[in-house]
C-alpha atoms as a PDB file:
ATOM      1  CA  UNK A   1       0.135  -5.826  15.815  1.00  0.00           C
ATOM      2  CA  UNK A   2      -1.319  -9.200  16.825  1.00  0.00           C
ATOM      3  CA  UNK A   3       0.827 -12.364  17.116  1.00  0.00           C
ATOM      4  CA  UNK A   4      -1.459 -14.084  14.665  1.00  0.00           C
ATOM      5  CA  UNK A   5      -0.467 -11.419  11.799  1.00  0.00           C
ATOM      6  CA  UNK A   6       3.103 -11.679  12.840  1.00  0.00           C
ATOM      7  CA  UNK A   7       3.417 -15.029  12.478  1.00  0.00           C
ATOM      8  CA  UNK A   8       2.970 -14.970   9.142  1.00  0.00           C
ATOM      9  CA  UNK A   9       6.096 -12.774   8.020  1.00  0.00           C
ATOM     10  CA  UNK A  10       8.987 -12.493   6.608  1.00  0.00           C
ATOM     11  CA  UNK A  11       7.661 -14.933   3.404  1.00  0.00           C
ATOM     12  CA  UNK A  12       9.183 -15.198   0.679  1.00  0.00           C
ATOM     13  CA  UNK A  13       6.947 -14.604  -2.668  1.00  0.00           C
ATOM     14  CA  UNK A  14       7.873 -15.502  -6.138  1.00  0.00           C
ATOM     15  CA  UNK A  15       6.856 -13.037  -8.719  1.00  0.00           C
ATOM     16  CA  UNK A  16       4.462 -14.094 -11.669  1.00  0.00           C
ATOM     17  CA  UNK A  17       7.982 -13.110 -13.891  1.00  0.00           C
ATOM     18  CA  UNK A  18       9.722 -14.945 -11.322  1.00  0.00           C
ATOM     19  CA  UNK A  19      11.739 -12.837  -9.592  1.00  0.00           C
ATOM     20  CA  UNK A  20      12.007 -14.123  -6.239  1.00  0.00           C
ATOM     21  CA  UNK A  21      11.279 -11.267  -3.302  1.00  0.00           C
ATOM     22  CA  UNK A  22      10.545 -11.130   1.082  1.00  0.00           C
ATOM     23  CA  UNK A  23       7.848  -9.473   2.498  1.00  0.00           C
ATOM     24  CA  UNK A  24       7.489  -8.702   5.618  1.00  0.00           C
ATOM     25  CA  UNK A  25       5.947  -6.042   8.031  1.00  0.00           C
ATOM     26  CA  UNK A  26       7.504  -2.827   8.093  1.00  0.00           C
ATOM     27  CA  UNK A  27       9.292  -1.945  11.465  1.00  0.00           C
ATOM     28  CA  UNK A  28      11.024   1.176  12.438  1.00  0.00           C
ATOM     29  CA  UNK A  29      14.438  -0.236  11.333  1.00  0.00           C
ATOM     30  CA  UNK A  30      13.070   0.442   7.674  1.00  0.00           C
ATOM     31  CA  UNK A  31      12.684   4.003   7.892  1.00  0.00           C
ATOM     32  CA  UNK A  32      15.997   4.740   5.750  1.00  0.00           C
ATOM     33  CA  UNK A  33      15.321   2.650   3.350  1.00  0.00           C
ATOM     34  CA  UNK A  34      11.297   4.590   3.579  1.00  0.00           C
ATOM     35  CA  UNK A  35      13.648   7.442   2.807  1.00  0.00           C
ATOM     36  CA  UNK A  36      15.523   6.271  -0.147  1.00  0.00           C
ATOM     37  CA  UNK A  37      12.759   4.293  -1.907  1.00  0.00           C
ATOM     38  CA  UNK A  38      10.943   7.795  -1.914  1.00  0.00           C
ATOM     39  CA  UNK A  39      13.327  10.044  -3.000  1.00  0.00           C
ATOM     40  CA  UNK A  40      14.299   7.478  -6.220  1.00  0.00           C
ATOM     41  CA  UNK A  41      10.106   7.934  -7.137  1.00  0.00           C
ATOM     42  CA  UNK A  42       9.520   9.562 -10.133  1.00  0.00           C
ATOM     43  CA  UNK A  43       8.600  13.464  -9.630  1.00  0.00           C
ATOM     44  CA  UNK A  44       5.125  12.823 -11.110  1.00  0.00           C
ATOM     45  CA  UNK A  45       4.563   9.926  -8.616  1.00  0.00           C
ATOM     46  CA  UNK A  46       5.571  12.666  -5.860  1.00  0.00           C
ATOM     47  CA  UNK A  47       2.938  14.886  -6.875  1.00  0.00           C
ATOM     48  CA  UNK A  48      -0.102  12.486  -5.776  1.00  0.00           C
ATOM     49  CA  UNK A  49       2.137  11.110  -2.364  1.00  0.00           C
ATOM     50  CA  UNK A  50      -0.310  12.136   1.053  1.00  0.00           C
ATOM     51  CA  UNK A  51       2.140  12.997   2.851  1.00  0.00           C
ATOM     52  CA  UNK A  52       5.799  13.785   1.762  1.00  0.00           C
ATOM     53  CA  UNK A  53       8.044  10.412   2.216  1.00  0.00           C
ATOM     54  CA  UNK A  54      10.998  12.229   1.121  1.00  0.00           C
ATOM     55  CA  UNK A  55      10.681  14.310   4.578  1.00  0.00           C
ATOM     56  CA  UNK A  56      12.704  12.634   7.236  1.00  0.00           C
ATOM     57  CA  UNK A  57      10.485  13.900  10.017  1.00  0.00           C
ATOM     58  CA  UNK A  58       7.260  12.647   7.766  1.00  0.00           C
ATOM     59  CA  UNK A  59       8.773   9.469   7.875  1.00  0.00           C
ATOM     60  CA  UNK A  60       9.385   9.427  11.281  1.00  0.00           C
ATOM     61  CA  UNK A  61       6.436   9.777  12.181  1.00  0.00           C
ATOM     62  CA  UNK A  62       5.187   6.785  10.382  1.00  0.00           C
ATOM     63  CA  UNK A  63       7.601   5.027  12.242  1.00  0.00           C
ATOM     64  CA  UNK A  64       6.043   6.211  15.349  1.00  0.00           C
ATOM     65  CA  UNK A  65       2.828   5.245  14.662  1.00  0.00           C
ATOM     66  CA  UNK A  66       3.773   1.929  13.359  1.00  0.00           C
ATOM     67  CA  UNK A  67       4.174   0.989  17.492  1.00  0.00           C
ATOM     68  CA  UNK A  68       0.617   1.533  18.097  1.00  0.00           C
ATOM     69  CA  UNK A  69      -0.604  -0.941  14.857  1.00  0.00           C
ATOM     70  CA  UNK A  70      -1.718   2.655  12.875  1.00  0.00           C
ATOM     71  CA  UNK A  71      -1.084   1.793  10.231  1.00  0.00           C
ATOM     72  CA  UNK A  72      -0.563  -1.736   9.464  1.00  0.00           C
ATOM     73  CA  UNK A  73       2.204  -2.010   6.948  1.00  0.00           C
ATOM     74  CA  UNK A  74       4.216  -4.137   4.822  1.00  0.00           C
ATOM     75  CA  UNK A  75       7.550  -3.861   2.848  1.00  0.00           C
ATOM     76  CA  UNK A  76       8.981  -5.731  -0.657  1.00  0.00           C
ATOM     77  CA  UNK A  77      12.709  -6.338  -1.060  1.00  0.00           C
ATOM     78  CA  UNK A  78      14.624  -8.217  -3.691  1.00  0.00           C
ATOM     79  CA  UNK A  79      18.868  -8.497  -3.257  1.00  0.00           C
ATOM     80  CA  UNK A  80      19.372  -4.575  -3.780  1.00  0.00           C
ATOM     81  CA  UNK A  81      16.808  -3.298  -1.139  1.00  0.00           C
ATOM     82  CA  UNK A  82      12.960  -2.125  -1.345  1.00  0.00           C
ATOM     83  CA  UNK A  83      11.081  -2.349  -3.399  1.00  0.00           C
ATOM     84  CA  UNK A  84       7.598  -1.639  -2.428  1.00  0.00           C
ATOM     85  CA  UNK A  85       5.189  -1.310   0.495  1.00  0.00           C
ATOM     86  CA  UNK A  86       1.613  -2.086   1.194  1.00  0.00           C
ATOM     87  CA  UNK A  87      -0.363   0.078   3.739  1.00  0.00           C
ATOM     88  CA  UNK A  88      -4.000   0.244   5.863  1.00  0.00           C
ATOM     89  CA  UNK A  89      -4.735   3.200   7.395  1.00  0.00           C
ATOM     90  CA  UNK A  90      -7.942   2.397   9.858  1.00  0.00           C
ATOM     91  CA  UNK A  91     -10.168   4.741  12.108  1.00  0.00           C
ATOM     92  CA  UNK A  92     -10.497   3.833  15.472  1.00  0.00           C
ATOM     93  CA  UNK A  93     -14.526   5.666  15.222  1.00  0.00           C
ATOM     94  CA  UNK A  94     -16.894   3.871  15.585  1.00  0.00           C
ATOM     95  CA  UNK A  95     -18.853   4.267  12.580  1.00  0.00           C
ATOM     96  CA  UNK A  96     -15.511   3.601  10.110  1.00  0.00           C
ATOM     97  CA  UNK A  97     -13.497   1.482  11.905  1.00  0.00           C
ATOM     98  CA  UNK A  98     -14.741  -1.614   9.857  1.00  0.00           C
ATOM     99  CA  UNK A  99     -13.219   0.574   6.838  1.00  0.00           C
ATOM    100  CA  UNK A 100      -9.589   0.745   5.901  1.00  0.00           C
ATOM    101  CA  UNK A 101      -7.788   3.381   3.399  1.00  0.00           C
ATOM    102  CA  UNK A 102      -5.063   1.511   1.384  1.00  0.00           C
ATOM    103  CA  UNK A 103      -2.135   2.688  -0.229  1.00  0.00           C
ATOM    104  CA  UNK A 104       0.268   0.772  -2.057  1.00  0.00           C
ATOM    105  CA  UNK A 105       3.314   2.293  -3.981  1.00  0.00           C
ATOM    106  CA  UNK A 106       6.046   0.430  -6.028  1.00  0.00           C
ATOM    107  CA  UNK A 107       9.374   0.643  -7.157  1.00  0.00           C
ATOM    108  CA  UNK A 108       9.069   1.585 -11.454  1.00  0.00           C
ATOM    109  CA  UNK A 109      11.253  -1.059 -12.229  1.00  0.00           C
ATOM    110  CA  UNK A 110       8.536  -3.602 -11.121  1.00  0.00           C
ATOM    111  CA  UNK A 111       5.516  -2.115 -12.338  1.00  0.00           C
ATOM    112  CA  UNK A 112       3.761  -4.390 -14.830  1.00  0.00           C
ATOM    113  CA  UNK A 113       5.818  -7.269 -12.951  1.00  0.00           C
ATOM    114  CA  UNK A 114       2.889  -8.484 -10.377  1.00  0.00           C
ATOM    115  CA  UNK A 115       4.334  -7.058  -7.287  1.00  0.00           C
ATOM    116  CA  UNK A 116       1.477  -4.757  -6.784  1.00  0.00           C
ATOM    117  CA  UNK A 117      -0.772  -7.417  -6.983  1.00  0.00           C
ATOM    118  CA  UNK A 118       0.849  -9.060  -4.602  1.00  0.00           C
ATOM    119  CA  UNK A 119       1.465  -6.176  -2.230  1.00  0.00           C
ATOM    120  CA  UNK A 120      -2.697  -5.732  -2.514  1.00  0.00           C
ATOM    121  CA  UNK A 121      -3.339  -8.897  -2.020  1.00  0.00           C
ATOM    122  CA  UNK A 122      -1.233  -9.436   1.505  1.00  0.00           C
ATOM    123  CA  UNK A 123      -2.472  -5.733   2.789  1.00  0.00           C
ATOM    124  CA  UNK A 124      -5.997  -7.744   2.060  1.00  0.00           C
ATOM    125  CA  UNK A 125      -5.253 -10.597   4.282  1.00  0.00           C
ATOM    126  CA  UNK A 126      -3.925  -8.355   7.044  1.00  0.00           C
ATOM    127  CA  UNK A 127      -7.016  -6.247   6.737  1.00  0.00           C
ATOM    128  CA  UNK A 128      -8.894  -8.694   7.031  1.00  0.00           C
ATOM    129  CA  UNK A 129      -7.041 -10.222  10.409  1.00  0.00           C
ATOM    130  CA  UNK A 130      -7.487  -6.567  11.688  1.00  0.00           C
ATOM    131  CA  UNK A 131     -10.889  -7.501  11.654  1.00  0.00           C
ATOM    132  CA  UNK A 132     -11.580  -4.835   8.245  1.00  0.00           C
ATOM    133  CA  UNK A 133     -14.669  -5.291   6.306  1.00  0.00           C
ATOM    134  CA  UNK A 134     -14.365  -3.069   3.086  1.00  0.00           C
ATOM    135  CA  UNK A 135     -11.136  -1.034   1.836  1.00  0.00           C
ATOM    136  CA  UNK A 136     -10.737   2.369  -0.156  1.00  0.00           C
ATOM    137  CA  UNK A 137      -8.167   3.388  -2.542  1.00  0.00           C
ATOM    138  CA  UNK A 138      -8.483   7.282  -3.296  1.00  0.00           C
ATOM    139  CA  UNK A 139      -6.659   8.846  -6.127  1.00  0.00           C
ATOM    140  CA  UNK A 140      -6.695  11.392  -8.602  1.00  0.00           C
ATOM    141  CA  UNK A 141      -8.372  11.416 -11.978  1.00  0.00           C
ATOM    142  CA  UNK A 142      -5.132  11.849 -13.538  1.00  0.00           C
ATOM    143  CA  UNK A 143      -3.680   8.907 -11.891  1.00  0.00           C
ATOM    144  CA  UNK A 144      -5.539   6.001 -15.284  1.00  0.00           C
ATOM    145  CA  UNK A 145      -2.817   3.407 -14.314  1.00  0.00           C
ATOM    146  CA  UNK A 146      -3.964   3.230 -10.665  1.00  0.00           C
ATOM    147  CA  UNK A 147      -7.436   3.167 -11.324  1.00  0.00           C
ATOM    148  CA  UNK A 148      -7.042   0.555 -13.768  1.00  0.00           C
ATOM    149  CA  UNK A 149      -5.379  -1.514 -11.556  1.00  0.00           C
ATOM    150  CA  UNK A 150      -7.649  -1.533  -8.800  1.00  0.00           C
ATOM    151  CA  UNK A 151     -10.531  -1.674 -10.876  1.00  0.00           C
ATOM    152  CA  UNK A 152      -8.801  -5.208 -12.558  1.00  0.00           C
ATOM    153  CA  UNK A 153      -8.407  -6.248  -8.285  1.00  0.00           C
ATOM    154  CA  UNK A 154     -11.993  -5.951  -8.373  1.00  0.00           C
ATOM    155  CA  UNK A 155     -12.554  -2.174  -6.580  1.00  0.00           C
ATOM    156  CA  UNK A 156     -15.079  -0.309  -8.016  1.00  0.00           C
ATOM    157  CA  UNK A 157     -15.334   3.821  -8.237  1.00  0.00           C
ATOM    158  CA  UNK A 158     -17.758   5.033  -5.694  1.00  0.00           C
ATOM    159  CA  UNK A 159     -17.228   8.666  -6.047  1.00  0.00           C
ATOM    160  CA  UNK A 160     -15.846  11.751  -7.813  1.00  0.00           C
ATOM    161  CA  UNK A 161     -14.669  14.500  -5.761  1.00  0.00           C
ATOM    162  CA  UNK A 162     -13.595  17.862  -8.198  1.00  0.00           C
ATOM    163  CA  UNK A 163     -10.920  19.920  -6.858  1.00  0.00           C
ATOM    164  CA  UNK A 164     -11.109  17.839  -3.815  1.00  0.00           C
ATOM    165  CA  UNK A 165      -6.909  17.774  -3.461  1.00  0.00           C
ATOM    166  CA  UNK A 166      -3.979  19.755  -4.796  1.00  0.00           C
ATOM    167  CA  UNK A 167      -0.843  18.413  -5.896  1.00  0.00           C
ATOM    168  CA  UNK A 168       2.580  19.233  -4.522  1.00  0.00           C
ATOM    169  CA  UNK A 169       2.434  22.075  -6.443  1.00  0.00           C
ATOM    170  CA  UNK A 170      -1.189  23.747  -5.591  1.00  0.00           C
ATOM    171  CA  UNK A 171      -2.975  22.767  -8.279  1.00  0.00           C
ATOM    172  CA  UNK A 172      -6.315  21.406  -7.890  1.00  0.00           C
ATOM    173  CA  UNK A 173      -7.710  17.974  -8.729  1.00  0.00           C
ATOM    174  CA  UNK A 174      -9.942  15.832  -8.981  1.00  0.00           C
ATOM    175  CA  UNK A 175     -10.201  12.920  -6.387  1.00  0.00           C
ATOM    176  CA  UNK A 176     -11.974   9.324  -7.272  1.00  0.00           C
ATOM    177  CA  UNK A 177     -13.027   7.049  -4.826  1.00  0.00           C
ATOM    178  CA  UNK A 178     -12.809   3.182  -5.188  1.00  0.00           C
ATOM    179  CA  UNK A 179     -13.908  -0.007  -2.844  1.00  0.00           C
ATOM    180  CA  UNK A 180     -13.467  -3.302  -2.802  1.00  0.00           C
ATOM    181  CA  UNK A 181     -15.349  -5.519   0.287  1.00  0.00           C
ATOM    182  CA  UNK A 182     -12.624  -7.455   1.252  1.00  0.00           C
ATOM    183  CA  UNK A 183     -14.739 -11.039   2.189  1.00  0.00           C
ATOM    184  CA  UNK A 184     -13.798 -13.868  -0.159  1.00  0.00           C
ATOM    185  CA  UNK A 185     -10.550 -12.268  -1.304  1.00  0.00           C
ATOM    186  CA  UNK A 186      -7.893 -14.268  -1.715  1.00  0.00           C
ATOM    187  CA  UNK A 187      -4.529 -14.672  -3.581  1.00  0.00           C
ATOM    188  CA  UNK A 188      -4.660 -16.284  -6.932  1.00  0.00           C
ATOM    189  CA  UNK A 189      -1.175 -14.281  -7.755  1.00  0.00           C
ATOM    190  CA  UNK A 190       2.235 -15.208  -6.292  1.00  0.00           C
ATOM    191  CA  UNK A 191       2.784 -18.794  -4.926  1.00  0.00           C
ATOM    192  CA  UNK A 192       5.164 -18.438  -1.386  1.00  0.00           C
ATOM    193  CA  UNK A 193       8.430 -20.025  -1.888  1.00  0.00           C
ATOM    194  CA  UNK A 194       9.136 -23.432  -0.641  1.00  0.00           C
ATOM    195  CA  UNK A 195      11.857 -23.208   1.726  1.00  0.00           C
END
């Protein structure tokens, strides 16, 4: 991770409710707290999960690879702990590597709160100091509340995969893919705190 995206964490973010929170990037030290934000999910939000974050060694594995900058990530707390994280999963190849894969999951009692928004909109800005020139959100077609809310961050549905995935329980679905080109984004959401 470069000293240029560094420098510009921990910040603290007010909310558009205005609950006051601290990003910052994620770092090995968070993998418990990885571990308990996962296993507090939902079960339906497990079912569309990549990979498994309520498996320790899953998790630790993230952690590994957060020493070689893949991925880049960030992490929300308020007071009680996390809340949320931001991630950019790049390819080094050659014909990708301008393109990024982001995932961003939150905490259900700060859905509908801006936090997402936020999280998206940071995960942006570091894409964009990675030197990223377009980002892709995949997701199921079951999944209207995350397609709704990238589509309202200005990504637009590029293709329709059936029975591309299964859920945590075998069952195929459906997989959407949605872009955004991330020059000329910026953050119109969450003012940083003066401190």
């Amino acid at each position: 991770m470069s000293s240029q995206i560094a420098e510009n964490y921990p910040k603290s973010v007010r909310l558009p409710e205005g609950a006051e929170i601290e990003i910052r990037l994620m770092q090995p030290a968070d993998r418990d707290a990885i571990l308990a934000f996962a296993r507090n999910l939902p079960q339906e939000d497990l079912l569309f999960l990549r990979v498994d974050l309520t498996e320790e060694a899953v998790v630790d594995d993230w952690m590994g690879n957060l020493q070689t900058g893949h991925p880049s990530s960030i992490v929300a707390y308020d007071e009680a702990g996390l809340i949320g994280y931001a991630t950019v999963h790049s390819n080094p190849a050659p014909w990708t590597r301008g393109v990024g894969e982001i995932r961003v999951n939150v905490s259900p009692n700060y859905r509908g709160k801006g936090l997402g928004r936020v999280l998206t909109s940071q995960i942006f800005d570091l894409a964009r100091t990675i030197g990223l020139r377009k980002l892709v959100a995949n997701m199921t077609t079951d999944q209207h509340g995350a397609q709704a809310a990238f589509r309202r961050l200005g990504f637009v549905p590029e293709a329709l995969l059936a029975d591309y995935v299964e859920d945590r329980n075998g069952m195929p679905r459906d997989m959407v893919i949605m872009s955004y080109t991330i020059d000329g984004h910026s953050d119109q959401v969450a003012e940083p705190l003066k401190v």
